[in-house]
N, C-alpha and C. Protein backbone atom coordinates (compact mmCIF):
# COMPACT_ATOMS: atom_id res chain seq x y z
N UNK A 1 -21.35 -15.92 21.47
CA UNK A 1 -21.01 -16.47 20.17
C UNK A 1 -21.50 -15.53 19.07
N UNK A 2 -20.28 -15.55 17.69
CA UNK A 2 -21.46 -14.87 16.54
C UNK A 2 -21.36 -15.64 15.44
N UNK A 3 -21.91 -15.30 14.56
CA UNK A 3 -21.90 -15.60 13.51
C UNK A 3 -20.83 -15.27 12.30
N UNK A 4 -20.40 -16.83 11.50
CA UNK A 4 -18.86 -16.02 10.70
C UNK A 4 -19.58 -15.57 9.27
N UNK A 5 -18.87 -14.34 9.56
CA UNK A 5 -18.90 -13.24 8.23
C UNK A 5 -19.02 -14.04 6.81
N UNK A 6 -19.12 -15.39 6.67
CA UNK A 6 -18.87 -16.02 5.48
C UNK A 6 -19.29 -16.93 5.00
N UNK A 7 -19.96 -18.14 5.84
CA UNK A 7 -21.01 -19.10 6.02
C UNK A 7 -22.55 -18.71 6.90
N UNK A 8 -22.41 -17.45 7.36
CA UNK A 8 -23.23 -17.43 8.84
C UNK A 8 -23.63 -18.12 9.79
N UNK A 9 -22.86 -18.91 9.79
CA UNK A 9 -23.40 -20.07 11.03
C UNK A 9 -22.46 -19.76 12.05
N UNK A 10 -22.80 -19.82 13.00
CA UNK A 10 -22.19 -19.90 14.44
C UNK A 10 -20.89 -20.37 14.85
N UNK A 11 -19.92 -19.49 15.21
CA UNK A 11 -18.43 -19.82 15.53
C UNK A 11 -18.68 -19.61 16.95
N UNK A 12 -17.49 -20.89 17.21
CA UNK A 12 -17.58 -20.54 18.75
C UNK A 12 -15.48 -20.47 18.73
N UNK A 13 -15.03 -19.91 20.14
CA UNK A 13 -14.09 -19.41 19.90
C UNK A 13 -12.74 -20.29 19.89
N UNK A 14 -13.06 -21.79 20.02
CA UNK A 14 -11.94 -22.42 19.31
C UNK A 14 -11.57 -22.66 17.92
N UNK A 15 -12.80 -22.43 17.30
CA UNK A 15 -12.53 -22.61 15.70
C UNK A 15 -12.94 -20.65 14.89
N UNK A 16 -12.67 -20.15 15.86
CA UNK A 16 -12.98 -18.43 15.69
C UNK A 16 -11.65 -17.75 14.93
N UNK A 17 -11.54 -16.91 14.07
CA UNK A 17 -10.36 -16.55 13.24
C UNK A 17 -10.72 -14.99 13.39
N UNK A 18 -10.48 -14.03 14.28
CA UNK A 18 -11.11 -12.69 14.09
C UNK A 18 -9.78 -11.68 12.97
N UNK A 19 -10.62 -11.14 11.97
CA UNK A 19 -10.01 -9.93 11.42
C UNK A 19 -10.83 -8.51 11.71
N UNK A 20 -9.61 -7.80 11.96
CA UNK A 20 -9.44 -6.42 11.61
C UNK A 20 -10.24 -5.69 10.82
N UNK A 21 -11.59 -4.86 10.88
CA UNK A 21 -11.52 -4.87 9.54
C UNK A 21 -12.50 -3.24 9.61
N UNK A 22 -11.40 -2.41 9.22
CA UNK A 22 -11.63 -0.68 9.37
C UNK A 22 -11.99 -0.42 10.95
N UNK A 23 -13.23 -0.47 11.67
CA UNK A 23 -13.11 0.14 13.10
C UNK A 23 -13.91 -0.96 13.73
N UNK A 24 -14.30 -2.00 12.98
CA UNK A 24 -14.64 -3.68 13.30
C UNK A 24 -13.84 -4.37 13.72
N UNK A 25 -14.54 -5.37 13.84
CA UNK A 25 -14.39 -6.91 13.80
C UNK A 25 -14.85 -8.18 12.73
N UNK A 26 -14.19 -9.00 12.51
CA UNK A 26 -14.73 -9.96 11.19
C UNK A 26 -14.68 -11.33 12.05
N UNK A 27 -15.63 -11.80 12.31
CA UNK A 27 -15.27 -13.39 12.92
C UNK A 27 -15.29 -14.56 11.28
N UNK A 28 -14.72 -15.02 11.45
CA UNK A 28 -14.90 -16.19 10.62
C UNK A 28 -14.48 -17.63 11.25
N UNK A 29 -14.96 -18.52 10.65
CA UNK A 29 -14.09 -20.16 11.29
C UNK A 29 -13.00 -20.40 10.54
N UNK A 30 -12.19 -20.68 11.04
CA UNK A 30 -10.93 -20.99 10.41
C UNK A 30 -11.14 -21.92 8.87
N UNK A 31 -11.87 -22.68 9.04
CA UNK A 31 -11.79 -23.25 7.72
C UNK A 31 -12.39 -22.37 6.64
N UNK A 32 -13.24 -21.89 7.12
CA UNK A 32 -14.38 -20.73 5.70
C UNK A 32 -13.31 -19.99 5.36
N UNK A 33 -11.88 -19.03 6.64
CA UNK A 33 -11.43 -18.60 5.84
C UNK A 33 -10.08 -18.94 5.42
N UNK A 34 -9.75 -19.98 5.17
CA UNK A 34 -8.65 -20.96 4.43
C UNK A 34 -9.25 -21.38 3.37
N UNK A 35 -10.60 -21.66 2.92
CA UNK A 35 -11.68 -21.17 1.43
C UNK A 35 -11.49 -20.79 0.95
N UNK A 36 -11.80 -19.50 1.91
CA UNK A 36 -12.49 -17.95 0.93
C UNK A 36 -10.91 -17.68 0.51
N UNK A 37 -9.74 -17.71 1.42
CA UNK A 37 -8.76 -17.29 0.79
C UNK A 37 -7.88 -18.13 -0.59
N UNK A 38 -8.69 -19.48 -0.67
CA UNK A 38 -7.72 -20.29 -1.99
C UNK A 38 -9.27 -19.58 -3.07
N UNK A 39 -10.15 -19.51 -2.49
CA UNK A 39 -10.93 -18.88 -3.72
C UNK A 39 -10.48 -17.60 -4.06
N UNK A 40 -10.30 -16.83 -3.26
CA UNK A 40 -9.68 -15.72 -3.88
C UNK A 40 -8.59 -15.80 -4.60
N UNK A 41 -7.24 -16.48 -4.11
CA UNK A 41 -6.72 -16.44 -5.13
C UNK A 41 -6.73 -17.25 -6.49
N UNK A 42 -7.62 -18.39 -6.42
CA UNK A 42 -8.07 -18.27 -7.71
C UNK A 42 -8.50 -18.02 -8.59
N UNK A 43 -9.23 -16.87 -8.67
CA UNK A 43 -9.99 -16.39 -8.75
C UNK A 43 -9.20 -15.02 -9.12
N UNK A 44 -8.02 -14.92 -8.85
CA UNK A 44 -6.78 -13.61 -9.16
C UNK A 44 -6.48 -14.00 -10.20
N UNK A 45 -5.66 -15.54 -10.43
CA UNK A 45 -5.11 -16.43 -11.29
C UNK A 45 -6.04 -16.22 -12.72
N UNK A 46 -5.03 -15.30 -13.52
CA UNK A 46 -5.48 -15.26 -15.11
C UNK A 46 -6.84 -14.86 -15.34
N UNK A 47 -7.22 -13.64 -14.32
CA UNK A 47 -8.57 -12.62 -14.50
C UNK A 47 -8.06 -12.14 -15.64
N UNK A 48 -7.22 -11.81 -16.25
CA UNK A 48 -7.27 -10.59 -17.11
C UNK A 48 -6.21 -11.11 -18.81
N UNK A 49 -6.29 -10.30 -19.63
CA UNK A 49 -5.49 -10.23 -20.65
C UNK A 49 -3.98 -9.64 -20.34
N UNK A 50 -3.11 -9.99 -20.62
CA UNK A 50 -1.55 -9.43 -20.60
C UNK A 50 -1.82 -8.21 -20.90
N UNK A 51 -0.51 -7.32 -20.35
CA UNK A 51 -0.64 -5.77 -19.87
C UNK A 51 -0.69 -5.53 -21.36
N UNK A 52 0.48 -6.11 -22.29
CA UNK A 52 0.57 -5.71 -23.43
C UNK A 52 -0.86 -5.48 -24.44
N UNK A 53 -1.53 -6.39 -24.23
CA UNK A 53 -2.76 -6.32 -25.10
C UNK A 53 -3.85 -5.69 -24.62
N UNK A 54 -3.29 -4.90 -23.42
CA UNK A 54 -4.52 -3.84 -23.18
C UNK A 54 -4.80 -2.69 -23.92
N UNK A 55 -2.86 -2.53 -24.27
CA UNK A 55 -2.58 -1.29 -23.94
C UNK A 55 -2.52 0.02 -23.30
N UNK A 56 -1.68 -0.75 -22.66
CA UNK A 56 -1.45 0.26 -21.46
C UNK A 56 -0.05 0.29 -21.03
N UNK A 57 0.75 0.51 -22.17
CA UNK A 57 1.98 0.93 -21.90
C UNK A 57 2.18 2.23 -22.13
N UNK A 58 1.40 2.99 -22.27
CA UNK A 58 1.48 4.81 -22.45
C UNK A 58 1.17 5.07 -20.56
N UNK A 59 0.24 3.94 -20.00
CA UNK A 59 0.39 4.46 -18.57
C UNK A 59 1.82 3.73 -17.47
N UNK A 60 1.89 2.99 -17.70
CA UNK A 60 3.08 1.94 -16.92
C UNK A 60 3.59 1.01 -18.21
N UNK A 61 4.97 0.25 -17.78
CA UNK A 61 5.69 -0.26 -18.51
C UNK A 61 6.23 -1.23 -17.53
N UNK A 62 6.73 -2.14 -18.21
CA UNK A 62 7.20 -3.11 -17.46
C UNK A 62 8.78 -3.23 -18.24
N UNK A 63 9.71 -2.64 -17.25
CA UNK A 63 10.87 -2.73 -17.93
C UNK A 63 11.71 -3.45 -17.38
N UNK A 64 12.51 -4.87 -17.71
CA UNK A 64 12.89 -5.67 -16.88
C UNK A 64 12.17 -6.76 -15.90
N UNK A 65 12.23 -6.47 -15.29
CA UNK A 65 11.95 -6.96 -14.13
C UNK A 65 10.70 -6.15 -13.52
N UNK A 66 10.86 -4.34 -13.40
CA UNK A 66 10.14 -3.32 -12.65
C UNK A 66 9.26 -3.10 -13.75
N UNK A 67 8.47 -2.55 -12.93
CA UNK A 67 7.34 -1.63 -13.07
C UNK A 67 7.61 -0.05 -13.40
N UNK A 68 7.12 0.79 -14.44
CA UNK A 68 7.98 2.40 -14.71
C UNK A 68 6.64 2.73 -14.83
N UNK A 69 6.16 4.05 -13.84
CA UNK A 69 5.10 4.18 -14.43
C UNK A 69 5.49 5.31 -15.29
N UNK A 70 4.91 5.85 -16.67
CA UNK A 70 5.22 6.76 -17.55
C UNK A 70 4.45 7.90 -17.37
N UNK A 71 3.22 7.85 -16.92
CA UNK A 71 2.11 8.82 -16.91
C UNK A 71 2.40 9.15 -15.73
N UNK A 72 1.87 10.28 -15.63
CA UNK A 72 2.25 11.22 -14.15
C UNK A 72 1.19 11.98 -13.88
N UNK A 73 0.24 12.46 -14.45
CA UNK A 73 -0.61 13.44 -14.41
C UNK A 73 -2.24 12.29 -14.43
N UNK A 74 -2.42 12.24 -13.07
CA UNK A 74 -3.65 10.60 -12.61
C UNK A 74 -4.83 12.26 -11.86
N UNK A 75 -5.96 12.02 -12.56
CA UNK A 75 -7.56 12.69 -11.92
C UNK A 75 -7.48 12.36 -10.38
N UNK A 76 -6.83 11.54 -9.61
CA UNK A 76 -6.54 11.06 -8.07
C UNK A 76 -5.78 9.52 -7.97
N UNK A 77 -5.62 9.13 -6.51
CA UNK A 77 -4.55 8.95 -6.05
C UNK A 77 -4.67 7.34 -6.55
N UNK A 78 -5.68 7.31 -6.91
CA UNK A 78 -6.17 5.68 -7.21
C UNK A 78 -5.51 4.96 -8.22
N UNK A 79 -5.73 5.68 -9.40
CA UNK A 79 -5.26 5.33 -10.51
C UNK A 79 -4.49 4.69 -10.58
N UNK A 80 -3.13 5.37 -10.35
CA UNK A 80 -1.77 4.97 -10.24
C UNK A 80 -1.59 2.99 -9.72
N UNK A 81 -2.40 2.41 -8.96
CA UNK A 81 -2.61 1.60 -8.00
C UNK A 81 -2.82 0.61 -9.15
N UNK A 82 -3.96 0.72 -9.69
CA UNK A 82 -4.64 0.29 -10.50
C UNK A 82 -3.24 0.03 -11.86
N UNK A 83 -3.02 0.87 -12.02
CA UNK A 83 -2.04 0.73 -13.02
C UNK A 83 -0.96 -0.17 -12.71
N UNK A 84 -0.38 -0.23 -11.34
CA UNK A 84 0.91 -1.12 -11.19
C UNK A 84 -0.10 -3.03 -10.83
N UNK A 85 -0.92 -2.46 -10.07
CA UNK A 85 -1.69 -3.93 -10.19
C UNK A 85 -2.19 -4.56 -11.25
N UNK A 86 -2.22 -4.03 -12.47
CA UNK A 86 -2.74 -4.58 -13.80
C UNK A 86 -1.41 -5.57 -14.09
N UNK A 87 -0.74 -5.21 -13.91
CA UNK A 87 0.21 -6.41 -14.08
C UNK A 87 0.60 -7.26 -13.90
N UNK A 88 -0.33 -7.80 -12.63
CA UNK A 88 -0.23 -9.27 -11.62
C UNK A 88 -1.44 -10.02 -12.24
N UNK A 89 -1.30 -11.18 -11.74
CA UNK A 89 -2.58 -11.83 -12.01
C UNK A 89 -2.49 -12.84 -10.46
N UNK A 90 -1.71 -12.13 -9.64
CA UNK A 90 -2.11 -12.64 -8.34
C UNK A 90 -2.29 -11.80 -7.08
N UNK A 91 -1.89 -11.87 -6.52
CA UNK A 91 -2.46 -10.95 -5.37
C UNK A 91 -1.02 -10.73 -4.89
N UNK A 92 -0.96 -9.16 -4.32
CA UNK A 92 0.31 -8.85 -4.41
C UNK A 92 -0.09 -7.86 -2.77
N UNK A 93 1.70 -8.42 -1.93
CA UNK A 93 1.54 -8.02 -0.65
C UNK A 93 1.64 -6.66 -0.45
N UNK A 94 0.72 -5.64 0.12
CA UNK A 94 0.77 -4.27 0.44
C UNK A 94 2.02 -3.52 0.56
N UNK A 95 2.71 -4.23 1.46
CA UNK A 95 3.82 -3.44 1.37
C UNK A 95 5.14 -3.27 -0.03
N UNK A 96 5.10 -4.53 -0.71
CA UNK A 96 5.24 -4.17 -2.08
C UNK A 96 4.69 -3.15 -3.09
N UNK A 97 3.37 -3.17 -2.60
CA UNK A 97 2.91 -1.89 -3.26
C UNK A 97 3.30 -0.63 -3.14
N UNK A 98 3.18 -0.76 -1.64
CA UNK A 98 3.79 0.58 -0.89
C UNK A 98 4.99 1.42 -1.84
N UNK A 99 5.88 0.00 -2.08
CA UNK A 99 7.30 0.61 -2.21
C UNK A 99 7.18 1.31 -3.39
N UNK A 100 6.66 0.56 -4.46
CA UNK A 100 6.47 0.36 -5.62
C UNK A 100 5.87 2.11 -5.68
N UNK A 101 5.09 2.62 -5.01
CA UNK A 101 4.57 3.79 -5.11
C UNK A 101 5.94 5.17 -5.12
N UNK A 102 6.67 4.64 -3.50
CA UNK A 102 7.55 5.24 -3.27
C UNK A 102 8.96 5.07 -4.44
N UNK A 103 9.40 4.34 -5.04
CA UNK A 103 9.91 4.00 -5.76
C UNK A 103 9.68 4.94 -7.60
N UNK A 104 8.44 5.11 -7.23
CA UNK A 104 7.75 5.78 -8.83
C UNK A 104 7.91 7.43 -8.12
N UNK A 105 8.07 7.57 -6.66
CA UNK A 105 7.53 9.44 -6.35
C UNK A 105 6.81 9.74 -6.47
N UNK A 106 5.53 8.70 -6.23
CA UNK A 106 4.49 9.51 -6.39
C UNK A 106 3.86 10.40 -5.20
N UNK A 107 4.16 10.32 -4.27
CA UNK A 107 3.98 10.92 -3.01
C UNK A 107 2.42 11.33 -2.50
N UNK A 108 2.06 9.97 -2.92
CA UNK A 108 0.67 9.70 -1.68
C UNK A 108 1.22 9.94 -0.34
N UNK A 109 -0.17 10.60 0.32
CA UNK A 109 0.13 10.76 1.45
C UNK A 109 -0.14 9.66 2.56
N UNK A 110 -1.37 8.92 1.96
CA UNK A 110 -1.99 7.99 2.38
C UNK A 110 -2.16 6.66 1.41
N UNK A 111 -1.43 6.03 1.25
CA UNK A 111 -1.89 4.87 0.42
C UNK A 111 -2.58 4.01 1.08
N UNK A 112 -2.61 3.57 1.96
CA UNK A 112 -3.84 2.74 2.69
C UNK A 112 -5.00 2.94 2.52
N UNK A 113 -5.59 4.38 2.21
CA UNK A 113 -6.99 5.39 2.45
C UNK A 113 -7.06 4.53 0.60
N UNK A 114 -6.44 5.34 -0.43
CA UNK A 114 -6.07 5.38 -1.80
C UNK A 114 -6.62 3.87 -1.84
N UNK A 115 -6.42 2.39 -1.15
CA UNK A 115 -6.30 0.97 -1.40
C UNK A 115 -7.66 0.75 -0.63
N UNK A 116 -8.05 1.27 0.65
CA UNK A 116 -9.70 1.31 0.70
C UNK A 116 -10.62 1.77 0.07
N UNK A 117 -10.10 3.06 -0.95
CA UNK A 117 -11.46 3.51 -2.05
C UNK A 117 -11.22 2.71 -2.56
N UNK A 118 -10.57 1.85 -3.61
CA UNK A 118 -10.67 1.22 -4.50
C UNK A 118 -11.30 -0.41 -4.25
N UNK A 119 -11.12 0.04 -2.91
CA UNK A 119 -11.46 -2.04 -2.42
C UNK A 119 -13.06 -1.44 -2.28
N UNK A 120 -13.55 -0.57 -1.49
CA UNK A 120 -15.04 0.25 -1.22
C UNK A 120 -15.77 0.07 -2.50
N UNK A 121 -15.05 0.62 -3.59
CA UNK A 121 -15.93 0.55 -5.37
C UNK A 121 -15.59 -0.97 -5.69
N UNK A 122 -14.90 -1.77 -5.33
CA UNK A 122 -14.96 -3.13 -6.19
C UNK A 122 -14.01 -3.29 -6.83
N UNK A 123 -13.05 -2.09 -7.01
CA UNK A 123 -11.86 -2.08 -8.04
C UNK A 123 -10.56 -3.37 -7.29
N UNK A 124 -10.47 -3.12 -6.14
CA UNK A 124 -9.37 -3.97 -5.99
C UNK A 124 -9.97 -5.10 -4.79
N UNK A 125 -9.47 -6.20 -4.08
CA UNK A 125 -10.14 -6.91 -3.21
C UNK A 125 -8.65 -7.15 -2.10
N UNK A 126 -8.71 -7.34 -0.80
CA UNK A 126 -7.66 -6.83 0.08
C UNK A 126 -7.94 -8.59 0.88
N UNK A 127 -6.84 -9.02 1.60
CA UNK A 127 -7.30 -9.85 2.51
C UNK A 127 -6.08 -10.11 3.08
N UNK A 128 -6.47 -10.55 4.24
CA UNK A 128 -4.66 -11.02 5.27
C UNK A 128 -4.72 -12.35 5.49
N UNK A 129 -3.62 -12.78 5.00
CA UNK A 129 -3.60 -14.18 5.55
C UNK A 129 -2.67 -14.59 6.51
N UNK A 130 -2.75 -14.00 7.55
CA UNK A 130 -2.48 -13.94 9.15
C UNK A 130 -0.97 -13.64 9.26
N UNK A 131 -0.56 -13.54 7.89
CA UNK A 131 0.88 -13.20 8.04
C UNK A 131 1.44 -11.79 7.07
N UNK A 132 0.54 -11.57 6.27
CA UNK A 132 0.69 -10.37 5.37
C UNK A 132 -1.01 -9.95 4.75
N UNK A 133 -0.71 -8.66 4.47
CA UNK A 133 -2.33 -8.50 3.81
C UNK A 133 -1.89 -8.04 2.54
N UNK A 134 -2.84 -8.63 1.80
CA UNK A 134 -2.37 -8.30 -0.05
C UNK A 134 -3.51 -7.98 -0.46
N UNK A 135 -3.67 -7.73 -2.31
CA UNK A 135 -4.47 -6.48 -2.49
C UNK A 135 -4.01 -7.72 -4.11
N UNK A 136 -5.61 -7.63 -4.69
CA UNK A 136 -5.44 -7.79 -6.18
C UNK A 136 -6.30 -7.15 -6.65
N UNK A 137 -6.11 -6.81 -8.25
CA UNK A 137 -7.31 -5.75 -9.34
C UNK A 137 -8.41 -7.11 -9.56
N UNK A 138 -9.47 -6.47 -9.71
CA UNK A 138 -10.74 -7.12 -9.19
C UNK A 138 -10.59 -6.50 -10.81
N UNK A 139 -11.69 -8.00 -11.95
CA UNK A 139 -12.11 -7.27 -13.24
C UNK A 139 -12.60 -6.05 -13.51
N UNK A 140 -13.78 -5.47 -12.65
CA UNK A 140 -13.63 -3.95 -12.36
C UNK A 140 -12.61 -3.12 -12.74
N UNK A 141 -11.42 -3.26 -11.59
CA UNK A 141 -10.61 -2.79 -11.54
C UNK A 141 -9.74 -2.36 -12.99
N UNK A 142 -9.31 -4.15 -13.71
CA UNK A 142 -8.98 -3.94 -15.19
C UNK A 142 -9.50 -2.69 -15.78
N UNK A 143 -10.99 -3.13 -15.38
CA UNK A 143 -11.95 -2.33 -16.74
C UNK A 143 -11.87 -0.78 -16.60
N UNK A 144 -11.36 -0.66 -15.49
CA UNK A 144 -11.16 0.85 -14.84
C UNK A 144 -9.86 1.16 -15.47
N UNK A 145 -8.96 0.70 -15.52
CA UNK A 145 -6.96 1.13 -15.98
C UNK A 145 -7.67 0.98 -17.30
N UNK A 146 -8.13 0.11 -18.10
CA UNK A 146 -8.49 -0.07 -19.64
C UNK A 146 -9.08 1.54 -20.00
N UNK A 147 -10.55 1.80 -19.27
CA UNK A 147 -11.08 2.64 -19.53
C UNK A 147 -10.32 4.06 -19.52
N UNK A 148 -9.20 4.16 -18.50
CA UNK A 148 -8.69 5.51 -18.68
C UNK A 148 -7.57 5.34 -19.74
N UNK A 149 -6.86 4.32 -19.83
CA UNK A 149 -6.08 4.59 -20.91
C UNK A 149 -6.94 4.41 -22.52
N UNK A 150 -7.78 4.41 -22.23
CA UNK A 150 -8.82 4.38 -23.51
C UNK A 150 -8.81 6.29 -24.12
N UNK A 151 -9.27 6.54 -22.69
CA UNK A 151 -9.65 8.17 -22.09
C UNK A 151 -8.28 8.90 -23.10
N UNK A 152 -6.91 8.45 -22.70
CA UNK A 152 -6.01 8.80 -22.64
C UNK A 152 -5.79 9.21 -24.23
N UNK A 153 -5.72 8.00 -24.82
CA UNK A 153 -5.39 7.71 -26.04
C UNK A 153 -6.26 8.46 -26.99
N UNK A 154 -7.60 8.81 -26.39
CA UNK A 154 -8.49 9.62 -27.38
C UNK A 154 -8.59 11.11 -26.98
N UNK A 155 -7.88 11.59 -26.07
CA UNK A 155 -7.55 12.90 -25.66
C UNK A 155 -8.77 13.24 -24.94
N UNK A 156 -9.58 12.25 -24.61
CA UNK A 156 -10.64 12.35 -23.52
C UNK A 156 -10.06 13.16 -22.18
N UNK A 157 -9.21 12.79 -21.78
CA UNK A 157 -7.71 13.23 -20.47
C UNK A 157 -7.04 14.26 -20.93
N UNK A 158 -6.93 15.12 -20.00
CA UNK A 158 -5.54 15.87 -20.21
C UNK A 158 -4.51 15.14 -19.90
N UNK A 159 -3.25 15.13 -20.56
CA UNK A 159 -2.15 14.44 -20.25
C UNK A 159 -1.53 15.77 -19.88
């Protein structure tokens, strides 16, 4: 028996929920993580100010429906991430992201690696709920897209 990653108390393996997690294992009990996952996404739900009043339409735009990112020239691969996730206020499934990358050209080689630094610093928070794994900007995260288009706007950045 071990202990779940989330209450620490003792799972045994009918009420055992194991995740994936980098070259691990995550035990949890099924209920802690049917919790942890409505806390998380509440906890997504209206973290932040509208894209508009960040300003941060010199880095991404929301045109229509899509996402455009405008800026092209990102210090690494992160950024960019950060920028299309500022625009949710929920948690949005990976492979949407994915596209969303491919879709802009940005031609990461690795976006998975790119979505673990940022989950590693606190910027974004990742979780599967046994049927998809999604990814939301953690306030961090905000304060990180804020701060470079701050950068941006004061010629702190090369554009």
């Amino acid at each position: 028996m071990t202990d779940c990653w989330i209450c620490e108390r003792t799972v045994n393996e009918v009420e055992a929920k194991r995740i994936q997690s980098g070259s691990g294992e995550l035990t949890v009990h099924l209920s802690c993580f049917r919790d942890f996952g409505t806390l998380v996404k509440a906890a997504a739900v209206g973290s932040g100010p509208p894209m508009s009043a960040l300003g941060l339409e010199q880095i991404a735009r929301k045109v229509g429906e899509r996402i455009l990112l405008v800026h092209q020239r990102f210090p690494d691969e992160q950024l960019p991430l950060l920028a299309y996730l500022v625009h949710f206020d929920k948690p949005i499934p990976v492979p949407q992201l994915y596209a969303w990358l491919r879709e802009n050209e940005l031609g990461i080689e690795n976006p998975s690696l790119s979505v673990l630094r940022l989950k590693r610093k606190g910027l974004v928070g990742t979780y599967s709920d046994g049927e998809a794994r999604t990814v939301l900007i953690t306030d961090m995260g905000r304060q990180a897209i804020r701060d470079y288009a701050e950068r941006l706007r004061s010629g702190g950045v090369n554009a």
